[in-house]
C-alpha atoms as a PDB file:
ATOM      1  CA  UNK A   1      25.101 107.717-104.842  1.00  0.00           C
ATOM      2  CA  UNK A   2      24.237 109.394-108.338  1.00  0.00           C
ATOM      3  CA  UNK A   3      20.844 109.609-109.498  1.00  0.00           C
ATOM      4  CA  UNK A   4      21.746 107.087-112.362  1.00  0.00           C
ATOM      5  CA  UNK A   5      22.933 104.499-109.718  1.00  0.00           C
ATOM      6  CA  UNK A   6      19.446 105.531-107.733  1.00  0.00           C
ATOM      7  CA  UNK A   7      17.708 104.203-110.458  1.00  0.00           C
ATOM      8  CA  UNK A   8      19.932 101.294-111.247  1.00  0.00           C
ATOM      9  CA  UNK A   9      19.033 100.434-107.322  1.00  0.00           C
ATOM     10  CA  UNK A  10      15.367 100.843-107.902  1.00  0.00           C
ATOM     11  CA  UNK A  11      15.433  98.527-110.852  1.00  0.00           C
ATOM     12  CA  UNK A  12      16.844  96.148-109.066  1.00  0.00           C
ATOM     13  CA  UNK A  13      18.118  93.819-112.309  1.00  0.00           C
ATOM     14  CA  UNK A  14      20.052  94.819-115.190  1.00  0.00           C
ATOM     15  CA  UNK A  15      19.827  92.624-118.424  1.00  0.00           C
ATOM     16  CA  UNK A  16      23.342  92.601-120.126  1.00  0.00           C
ATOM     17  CA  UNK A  17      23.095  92.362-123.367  1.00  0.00           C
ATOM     18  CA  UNK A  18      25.148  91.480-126.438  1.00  0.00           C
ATOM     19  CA  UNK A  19      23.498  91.653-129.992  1.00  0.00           C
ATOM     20  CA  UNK A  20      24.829  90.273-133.108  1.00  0.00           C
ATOM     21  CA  UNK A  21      22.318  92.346-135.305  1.00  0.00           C
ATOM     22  CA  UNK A  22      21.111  95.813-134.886  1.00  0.00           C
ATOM     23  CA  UNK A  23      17.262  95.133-136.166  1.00  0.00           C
ATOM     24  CA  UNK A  24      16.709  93.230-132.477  1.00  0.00           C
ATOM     25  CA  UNK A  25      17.568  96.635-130.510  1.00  0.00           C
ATOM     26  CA  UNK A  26      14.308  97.897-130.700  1.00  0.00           C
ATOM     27  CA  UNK A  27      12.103  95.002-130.223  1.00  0.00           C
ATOM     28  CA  UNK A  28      14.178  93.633-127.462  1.00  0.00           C
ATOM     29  CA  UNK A  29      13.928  97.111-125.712  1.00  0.00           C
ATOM     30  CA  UNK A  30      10.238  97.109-126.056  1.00  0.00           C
ATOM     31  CA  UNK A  31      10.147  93.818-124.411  1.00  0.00           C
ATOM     32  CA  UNK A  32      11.922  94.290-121.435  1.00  0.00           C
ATOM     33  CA  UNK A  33      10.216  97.653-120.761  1.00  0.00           C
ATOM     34  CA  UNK A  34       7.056  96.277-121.245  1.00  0.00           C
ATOM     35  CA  UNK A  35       8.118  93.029-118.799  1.00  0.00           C
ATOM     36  CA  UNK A  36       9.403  95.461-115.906  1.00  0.00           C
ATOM     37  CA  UNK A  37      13.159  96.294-116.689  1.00  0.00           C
ATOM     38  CA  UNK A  38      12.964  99.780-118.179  1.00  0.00           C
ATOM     39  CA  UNK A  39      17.472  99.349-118.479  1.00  0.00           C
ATOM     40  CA  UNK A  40      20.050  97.604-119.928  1.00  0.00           C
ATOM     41  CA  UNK A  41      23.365  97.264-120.125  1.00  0.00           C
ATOM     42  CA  UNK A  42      24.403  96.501-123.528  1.00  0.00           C
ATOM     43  CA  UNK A  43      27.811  95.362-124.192  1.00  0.00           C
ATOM     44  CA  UNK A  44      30.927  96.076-126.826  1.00  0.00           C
ATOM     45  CA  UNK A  45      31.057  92.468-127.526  1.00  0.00           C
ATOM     46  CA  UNK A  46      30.026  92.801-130.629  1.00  0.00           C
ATOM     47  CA  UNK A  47      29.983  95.226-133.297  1.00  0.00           C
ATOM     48  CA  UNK A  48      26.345  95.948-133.339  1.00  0.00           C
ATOM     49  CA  UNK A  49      26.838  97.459-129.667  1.00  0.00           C
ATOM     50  CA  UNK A  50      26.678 101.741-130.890  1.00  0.00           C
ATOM     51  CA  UNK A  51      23.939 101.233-133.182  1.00  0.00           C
ATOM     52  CA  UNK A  52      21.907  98.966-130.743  1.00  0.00           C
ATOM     53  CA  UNK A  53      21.926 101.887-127.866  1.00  0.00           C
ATOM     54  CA  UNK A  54      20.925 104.320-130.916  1.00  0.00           C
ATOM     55  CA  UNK A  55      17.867 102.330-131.454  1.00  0.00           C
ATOM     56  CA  UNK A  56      17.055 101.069-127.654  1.00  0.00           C
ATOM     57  CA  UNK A  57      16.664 105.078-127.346  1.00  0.00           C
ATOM     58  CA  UNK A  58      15.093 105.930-130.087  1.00  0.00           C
ATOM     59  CA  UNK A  59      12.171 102.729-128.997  1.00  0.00           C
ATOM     60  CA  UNK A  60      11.950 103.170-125.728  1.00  0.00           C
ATOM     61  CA  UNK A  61      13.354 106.894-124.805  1.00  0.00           C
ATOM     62  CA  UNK A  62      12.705 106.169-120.997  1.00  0.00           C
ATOM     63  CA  UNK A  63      14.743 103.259-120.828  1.00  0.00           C
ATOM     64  CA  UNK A  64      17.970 103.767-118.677  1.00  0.00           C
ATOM     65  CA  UNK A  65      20.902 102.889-121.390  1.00  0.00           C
ATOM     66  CA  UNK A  66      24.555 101.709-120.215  1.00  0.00           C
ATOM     67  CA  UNK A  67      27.273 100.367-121.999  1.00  0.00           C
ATOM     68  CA  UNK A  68      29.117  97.057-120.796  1.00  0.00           C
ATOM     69  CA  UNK A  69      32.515  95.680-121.576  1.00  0.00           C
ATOM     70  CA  UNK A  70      33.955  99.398-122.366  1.00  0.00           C
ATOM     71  CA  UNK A  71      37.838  98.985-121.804  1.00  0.00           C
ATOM     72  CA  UNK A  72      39.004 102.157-123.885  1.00  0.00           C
ATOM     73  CA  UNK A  73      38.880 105.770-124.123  1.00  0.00           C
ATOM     74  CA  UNK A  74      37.261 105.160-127.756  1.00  0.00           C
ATOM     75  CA  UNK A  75      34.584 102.997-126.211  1.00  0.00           C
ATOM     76  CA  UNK A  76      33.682 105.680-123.331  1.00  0.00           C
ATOM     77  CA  UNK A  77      33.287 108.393-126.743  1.00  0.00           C
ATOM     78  CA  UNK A  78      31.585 105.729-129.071  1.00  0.00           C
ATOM     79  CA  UNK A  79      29.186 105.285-126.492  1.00  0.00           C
ATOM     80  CA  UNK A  80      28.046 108.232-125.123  1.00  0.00           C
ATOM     81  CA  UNK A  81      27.792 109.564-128.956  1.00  0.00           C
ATOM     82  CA  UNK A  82      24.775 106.782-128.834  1.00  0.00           C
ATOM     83  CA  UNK A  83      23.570 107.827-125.559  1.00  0.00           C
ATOM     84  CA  UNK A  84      24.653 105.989-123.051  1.00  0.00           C
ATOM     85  CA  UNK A  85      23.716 107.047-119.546  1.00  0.00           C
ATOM     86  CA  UNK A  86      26.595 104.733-117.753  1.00  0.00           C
ATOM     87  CA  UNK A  87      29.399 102.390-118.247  1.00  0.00           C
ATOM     88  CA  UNK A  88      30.162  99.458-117.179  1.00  0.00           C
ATOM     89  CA  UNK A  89      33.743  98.149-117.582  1.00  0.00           C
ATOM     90  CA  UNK A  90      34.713  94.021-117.037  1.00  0.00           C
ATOM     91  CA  UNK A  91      38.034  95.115-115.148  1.00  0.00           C
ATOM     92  CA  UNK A  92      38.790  98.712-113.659  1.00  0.00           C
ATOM     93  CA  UNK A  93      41.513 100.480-115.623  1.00  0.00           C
ATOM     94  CA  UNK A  94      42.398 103.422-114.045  1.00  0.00           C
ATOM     95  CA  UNK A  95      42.579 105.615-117.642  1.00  0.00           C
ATOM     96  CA  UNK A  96      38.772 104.607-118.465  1.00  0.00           C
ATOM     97  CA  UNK A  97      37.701 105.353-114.979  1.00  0.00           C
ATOM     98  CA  UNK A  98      39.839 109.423-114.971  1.00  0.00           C
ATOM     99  CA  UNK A  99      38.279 109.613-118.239  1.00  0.00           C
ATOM    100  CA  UNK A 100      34.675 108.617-117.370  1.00  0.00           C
ATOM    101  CA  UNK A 101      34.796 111.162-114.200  1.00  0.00           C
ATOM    102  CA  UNK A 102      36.668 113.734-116.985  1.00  0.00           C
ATOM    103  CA  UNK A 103      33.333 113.624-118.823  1.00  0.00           C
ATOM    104  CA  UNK A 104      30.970 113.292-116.618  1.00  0.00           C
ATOM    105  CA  UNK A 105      28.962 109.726-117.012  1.00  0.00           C
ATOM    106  CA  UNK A 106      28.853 107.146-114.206  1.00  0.00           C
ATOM    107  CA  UNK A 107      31.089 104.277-114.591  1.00  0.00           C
ATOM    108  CA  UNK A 108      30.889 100.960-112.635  1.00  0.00           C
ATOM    109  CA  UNK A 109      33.887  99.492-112.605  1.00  0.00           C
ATOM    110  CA  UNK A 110      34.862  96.001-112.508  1.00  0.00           C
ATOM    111  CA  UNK A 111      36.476  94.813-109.236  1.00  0.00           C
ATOM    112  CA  UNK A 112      37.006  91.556-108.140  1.00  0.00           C
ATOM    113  CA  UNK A 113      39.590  92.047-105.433  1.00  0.00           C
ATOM    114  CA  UNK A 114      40.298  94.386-102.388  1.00  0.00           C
ATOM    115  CA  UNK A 115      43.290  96.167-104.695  1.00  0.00           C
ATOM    116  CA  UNK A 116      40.656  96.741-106.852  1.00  0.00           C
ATOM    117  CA  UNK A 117      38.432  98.861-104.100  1.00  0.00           C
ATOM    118  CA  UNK A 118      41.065 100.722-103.182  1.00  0.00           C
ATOM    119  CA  UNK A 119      41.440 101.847-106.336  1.00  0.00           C
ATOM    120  CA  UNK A 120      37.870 102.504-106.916  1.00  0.00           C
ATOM    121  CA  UNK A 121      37.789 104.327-103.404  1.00  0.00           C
ATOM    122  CA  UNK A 122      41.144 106.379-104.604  1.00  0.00           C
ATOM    123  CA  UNK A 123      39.132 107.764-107.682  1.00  0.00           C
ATOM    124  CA  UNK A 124      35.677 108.735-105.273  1.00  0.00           C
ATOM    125  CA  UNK A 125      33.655 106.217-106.908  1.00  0.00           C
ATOM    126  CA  UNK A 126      31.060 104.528-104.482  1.00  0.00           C
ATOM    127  CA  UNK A 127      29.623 101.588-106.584  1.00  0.00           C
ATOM    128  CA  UNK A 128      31.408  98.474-108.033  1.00  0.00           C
ATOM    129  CA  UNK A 129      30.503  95.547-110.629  1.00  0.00           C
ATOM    130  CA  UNK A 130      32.057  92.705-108.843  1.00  0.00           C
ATOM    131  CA  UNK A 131      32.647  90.089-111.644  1.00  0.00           C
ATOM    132  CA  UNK A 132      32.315  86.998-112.428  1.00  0.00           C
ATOM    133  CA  UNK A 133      30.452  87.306-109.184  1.00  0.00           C
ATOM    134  CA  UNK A 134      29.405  83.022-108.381  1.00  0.00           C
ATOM    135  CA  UNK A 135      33.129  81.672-110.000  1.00  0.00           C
ATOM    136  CA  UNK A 136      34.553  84.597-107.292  1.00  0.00           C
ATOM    137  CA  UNK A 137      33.036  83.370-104.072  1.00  0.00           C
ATOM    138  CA  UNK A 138      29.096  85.105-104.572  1.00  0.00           C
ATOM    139  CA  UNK A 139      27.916  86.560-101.473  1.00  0.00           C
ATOM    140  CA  UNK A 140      30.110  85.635 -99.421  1.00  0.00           C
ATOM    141  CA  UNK A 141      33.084  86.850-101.374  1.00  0.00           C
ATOM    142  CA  UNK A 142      31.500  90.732-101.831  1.00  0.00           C
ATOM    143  CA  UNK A 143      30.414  90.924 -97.700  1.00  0.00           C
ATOM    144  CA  UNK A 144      33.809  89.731 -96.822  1.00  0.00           C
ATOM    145  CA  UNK A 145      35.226  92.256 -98.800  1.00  0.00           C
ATOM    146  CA  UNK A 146      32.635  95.123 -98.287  1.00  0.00           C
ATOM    147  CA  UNK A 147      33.687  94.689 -94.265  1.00  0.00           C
ATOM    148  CA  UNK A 148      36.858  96.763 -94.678  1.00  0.00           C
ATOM    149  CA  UNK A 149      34.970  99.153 -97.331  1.00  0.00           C
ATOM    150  CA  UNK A 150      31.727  99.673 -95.975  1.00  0.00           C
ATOM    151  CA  UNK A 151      30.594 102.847 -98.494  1.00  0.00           C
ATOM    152  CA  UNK A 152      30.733 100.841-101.052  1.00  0.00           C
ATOM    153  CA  UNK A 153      27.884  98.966-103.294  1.00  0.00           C
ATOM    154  CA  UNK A 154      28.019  96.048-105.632  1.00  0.00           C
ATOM    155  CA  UNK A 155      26.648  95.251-108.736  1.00  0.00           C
ATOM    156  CA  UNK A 156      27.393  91.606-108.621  1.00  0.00           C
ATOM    157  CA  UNK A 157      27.378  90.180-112.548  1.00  0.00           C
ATOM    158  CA  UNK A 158      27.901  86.701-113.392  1.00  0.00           C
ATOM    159  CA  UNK A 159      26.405  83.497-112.222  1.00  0.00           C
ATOM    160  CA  UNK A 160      23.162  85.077-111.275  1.00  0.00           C
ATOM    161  CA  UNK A 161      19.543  83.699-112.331  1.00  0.00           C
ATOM    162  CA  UNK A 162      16.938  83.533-111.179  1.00  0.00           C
ATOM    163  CA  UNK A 163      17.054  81.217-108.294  1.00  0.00           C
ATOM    164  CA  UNK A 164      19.816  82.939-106.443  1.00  0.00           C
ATOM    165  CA  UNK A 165      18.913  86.603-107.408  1.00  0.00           C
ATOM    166  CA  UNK A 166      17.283  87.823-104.155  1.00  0.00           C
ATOM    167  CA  UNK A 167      19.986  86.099-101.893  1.00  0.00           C
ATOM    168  CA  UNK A 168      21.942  88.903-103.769  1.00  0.00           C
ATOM    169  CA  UNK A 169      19.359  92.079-103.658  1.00  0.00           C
ATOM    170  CA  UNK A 170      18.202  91.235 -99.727  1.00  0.00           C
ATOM    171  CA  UNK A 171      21.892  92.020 -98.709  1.00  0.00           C
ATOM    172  CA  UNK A 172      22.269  95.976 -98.018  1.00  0.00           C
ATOM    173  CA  UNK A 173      25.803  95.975-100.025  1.00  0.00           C
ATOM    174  CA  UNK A 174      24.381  95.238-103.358  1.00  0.00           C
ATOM    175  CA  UNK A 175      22.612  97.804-105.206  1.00  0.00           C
ATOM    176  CA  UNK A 176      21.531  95.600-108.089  1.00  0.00           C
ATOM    177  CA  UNK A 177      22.228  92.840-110.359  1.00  0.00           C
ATOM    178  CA  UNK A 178      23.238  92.028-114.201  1.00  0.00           C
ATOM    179  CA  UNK A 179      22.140  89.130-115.536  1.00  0.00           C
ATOM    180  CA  UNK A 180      21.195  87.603-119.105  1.00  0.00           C
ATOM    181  CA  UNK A 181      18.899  84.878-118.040  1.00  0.00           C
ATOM    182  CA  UNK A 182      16.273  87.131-119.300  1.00  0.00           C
ATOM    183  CA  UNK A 183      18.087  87.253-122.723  1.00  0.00           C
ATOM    184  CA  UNK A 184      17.263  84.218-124.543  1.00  0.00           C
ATOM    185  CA  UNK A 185      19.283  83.761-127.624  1.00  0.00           C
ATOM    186  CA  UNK A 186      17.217  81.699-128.982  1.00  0.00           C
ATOM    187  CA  UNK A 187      14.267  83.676-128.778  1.00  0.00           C
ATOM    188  CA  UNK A 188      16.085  86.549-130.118  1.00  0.00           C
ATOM    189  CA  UNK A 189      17.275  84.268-133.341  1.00  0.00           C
ATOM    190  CA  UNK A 190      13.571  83.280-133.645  1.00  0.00           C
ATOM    191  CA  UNK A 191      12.376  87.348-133.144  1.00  0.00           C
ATOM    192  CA  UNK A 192      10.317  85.776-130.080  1.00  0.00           C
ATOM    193  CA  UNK A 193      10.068  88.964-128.010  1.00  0.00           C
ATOM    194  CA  UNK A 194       7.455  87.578-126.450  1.00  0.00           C
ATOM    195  CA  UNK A 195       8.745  85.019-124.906  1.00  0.00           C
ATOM    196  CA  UNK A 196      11.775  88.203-124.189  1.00  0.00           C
ATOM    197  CA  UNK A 197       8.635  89.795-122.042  1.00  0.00           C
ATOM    198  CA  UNK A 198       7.567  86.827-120.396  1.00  0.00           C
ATOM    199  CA  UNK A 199      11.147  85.974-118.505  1.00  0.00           C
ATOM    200  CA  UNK A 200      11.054  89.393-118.183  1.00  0.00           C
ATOM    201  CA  UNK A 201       8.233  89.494-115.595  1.00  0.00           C
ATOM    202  CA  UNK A 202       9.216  86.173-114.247  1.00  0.00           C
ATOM    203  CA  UNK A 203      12.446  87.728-113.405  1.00  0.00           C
ATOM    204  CA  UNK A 204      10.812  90.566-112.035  1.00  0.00           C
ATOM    205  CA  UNK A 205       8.105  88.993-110.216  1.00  0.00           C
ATOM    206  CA  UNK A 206      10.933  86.495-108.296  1.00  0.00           C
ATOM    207  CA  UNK A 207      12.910  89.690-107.532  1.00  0.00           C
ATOM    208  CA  UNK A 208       9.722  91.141-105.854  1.00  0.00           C
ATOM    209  CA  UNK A 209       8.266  88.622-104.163  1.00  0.00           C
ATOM    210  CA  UNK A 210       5.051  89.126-103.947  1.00  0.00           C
ATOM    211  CA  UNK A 211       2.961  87.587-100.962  1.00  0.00           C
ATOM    212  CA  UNK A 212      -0.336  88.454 -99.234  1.00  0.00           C
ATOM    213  CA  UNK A 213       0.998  89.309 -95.618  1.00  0.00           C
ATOM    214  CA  UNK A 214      -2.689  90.009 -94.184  1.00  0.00           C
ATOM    215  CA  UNK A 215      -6.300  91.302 -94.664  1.00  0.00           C
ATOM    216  CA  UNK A 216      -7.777  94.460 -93.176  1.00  0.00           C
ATOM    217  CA  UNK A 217     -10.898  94.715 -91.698  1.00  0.00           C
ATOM    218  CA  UNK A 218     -12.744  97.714 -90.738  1.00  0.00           C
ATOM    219  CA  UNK A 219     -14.600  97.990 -87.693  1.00  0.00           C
ATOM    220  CA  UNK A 220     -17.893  99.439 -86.576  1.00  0.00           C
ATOM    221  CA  UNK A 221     -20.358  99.935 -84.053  1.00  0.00           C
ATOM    222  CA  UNK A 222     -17.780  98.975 -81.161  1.00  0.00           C
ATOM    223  CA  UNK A 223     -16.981  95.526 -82.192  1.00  0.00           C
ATOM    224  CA  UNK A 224     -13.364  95.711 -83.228  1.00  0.00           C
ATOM    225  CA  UNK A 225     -11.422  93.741 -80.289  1.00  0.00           C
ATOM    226  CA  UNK A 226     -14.481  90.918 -80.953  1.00  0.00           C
ATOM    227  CA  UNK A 227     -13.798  90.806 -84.151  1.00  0.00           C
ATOM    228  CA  UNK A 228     -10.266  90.307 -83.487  1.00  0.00           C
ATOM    229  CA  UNK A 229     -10.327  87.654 -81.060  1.00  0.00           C
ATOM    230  CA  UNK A 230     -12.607  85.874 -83.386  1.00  0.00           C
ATOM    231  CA  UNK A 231      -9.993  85.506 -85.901  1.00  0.00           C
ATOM    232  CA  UNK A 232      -7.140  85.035 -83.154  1.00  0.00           C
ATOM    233  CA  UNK A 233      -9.304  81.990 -82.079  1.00  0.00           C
ATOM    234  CA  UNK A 234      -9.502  81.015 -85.949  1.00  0.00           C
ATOM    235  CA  UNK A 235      -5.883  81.312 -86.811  1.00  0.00           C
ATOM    236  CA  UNK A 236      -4.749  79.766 -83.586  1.00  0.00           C
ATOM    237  CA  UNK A 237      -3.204  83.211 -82.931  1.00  0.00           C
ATOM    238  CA  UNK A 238      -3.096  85.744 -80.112  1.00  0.00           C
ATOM    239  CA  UNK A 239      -4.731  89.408 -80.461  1.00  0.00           C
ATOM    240  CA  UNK A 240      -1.998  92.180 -80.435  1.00  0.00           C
ATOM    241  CA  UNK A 241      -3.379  95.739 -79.927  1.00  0.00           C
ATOM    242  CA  UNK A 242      -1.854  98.439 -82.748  1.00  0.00           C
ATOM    243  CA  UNK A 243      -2.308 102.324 -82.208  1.00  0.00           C
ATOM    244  CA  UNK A 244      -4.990 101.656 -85.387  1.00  0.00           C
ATOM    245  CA  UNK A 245      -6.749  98.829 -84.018  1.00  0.00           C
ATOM    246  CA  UNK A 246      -5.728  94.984 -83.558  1.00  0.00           C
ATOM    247  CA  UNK A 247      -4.238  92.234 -85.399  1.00  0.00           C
ATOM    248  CA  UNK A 248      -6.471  88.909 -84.500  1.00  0.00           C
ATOM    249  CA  UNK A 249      -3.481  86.403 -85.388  1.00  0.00           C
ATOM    250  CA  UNK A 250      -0.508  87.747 -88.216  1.00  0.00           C
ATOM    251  CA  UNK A 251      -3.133  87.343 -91.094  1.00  0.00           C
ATOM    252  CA  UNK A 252      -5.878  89.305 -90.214  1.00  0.00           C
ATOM    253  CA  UNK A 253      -5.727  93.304 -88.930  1.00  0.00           C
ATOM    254  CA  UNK A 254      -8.900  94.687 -87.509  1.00  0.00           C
ATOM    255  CA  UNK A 255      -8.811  98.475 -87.966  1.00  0.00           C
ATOM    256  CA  UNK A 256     -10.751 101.006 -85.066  1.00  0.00           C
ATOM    257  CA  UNK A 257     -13.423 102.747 -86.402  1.00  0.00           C
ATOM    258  CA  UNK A 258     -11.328 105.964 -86.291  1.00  0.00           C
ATOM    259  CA  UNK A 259      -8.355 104.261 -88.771  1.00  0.00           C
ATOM    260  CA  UNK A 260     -10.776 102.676 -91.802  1.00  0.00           C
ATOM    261  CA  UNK A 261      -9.122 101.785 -95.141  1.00  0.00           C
ATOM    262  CA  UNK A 262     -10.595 101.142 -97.850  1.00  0.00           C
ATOM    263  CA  UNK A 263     -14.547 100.930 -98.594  1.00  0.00           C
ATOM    264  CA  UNK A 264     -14.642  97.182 -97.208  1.00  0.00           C
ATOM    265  CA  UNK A 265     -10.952  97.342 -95.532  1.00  0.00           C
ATOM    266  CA  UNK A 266      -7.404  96.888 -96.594  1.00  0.00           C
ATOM    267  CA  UNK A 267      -4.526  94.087 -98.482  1.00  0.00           C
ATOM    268  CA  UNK A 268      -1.428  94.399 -97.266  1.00  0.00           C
ATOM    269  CA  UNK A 269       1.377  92.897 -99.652  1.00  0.00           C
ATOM    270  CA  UNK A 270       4.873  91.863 -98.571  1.00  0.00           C
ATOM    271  CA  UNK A 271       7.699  92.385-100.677  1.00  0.00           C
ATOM    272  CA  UNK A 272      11.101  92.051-100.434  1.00  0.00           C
ATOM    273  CA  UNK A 273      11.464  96.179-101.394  1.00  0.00           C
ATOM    274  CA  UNK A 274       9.374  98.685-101.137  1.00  0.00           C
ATOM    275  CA  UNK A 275      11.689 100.876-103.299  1.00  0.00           C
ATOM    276  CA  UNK A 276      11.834  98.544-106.378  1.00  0.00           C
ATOM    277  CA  UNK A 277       8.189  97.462-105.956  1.00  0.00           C
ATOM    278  CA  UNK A 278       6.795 100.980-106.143  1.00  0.00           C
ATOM    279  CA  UNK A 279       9.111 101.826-108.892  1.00  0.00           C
ATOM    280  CA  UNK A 280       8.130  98.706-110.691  1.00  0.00           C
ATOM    281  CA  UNK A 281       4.383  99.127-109.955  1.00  0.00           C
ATOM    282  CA  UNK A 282       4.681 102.967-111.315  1.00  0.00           C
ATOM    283  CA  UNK A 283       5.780 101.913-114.765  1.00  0.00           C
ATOM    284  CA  UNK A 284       2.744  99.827-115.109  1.00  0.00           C
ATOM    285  CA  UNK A 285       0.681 103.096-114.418  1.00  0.00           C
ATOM    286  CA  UNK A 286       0.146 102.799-111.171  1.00  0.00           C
ATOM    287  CA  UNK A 287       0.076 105.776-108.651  1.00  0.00           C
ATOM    288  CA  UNK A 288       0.726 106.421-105.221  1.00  0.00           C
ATOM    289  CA  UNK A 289      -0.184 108.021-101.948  1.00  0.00           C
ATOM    290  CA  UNK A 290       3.030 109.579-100.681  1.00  0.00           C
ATOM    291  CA  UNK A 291       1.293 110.650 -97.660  1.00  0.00           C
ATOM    292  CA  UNK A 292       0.930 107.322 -96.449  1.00  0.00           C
ATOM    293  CA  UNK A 293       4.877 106.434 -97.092  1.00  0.00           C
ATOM    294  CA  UNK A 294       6.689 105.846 -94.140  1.00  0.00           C
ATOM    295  CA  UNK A 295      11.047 105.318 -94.144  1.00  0.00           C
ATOM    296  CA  UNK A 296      13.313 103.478 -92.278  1.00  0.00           C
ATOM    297  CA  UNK A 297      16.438 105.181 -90.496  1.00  0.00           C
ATOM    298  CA  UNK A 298      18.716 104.865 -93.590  1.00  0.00           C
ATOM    299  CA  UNK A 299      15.694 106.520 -95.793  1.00  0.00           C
ATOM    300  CA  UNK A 300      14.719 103.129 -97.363  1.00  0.00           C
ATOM    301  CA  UNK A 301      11.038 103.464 -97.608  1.00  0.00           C
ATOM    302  CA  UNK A 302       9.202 100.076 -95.822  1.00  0.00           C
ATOM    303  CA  UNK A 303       5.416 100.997 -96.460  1.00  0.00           C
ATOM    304  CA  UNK A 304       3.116 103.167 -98.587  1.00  0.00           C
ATOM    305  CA  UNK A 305      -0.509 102.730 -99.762  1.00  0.00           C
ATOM    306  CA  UNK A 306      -1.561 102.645-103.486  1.00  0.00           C
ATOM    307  CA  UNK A 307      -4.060 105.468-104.216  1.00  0.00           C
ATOM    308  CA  UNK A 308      -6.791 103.490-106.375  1.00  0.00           C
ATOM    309  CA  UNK A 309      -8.681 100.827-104.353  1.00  0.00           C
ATOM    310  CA  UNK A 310      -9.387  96.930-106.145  1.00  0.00           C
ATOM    311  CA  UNK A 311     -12.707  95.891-105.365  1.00  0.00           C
ATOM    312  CA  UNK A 312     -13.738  98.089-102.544  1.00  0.00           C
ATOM    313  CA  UNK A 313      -9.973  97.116-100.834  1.00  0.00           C
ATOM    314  CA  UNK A 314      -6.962  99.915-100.395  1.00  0.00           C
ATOM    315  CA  UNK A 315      -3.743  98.265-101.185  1.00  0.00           C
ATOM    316  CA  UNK A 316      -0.689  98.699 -99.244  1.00  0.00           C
ATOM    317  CA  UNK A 317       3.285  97.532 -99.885  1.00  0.00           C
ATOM    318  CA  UNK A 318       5.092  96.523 -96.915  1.00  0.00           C
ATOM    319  CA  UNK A 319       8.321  95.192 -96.011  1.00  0.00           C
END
């Protein structure tokens, strides 16, 4: 996987995007960088498409910047002249595809069928748009055709909001999604990039998933395993010993007096991925402790501690 596709991954939703009028580029950008999706995939739709990467850019030059619905040779040049960092094509035409590897930008090709993989596979690329993803069977559709071609990823477009997002992201095979639920055109008519922001970080915070899994509490003077039982009792749990210390019931963690963290103990927060979380949580300023991070087999990181405490409390992500 490229380092564009990486980031695509980490991201975890792409906003397609399809402006009638070139003055909403940089607003629009602002908003969804400032609501959590620092990319977008803006489409040749319409004619405003060049000039609207120009100014994404030029607003928000950390924002990752593809180009949708490219079907030509003169689309792949048009847009990279405006600074596209990937393509995106509705269908997968083997010319657009030689000459997107020929200059050296990632494409994501549409697929919809296994033909199309094989093609896609023939060419070396390892991630697919699979569109229109809900009319084609969703889920069920891309696993039963990722079986056979199990290197590749999906970046299922079409059909997804909100409410079926995640049944999407929390499937190994799909690296990320495109969607326009975020894109109100009405709000963009009305220059309401506010409201742009706001379903945004709804978007965001349904991908994430946010939930307090348990509290940390540090120990002292010998009375950790008391201290768990006490909230085993309280939770109607049982106490389960951890090389750290104990967990009295899933909701509370007693830390040994040799493991504290935190000045009054520790928050761990579930999410759905750690990945996308951290990345998220990093464009809002946030920093890490990398020496706490700990991976899975397939390098997918499942835990890591934020480096500023809230309130006396260290922070941690967990899967």
């Amino acid at each position: 996987m490229n380092d564009i596709c990486k980031k695509i991954h980490d991201i975890g939703i792409v906003p397609v995007i399809a402006l009638d009028h070139v003055e909403d580029a940089a607003p629009l950008a602002k908003a969804l960088c400032s609501g959590g999706l620092p990319v977008a995939e803006v489409t040749y739709r319409t004619e405003a498409a060049h000039d609207a990467m120009i100014e994404m850019r030029k607003a928000c030059p950390k924002m990752l910047i593809g180009a949708g619905t490219v079907t030509s040779r003169a689309q792949v040049d048009s847009a990279l002249e405006a600074g596209a960092q990937f393509i995106v094509s509705p269908g997968i035409n083997a010319d657009t595809v030689a000459y997107c590897l020929e200059k050296g930008v990632p494409i994501l090709p549409g697929t919809s069928c296994a033909s199309d993989l094989e093609i896609a596979m023939y060419y070396g690329l390892d991630v697919v748009k699979f569109f229109p993803a809900e009319q084609l069977g969703g889920l069920k559709m891309i696993k039963a055709l990722a079986a056979p071609y199990n290197k590749l990823k999906f970046m299922p477009t079409g059909g997804i909001k909100e409410s079926n997002v995640n049944d999407y992201l929390n499937d190994p095979v799909i690296l990320a999604c495109g969607g326009t639920w975020m894109i109100d055109k009405k709000a963009i008519a009305d220059k309401d990039f506010g409201k742009i922001e706001e379903l945004t970080r709804n978007a965001v915070k349904a991908m994430l998933g946010l939930k307090i899994k348990h509290i940390g509490i540090n120990s002292e003077n010998g009375n950790g395993i008391a201290l768990a039982q006490k909230f085993a009792k309280f939770f109607n749990g049982n106490v389960r010993e951890t090389s750290k210390g104990w967990f009295g019931s899933d909701f509370a963690e007693v830390m040994d007096e040799d493991h504290p963290f935190g000045k009054h103990g520790h928050i761990g927060v579930q999410v759905n991925n750690v990945d996308r979380a951290k990345r998220y949580y990093e464009s809002q300023g946030y920093q890490f402790d990398e020496s706490t991070a700990s991976y899975d087999e397939k390098g997918d990181l499942k835990f890591i501690y934020f480096k500023e405490e809230i309130g006396g409390f260290a922070i941690h992500l967990v899967r």
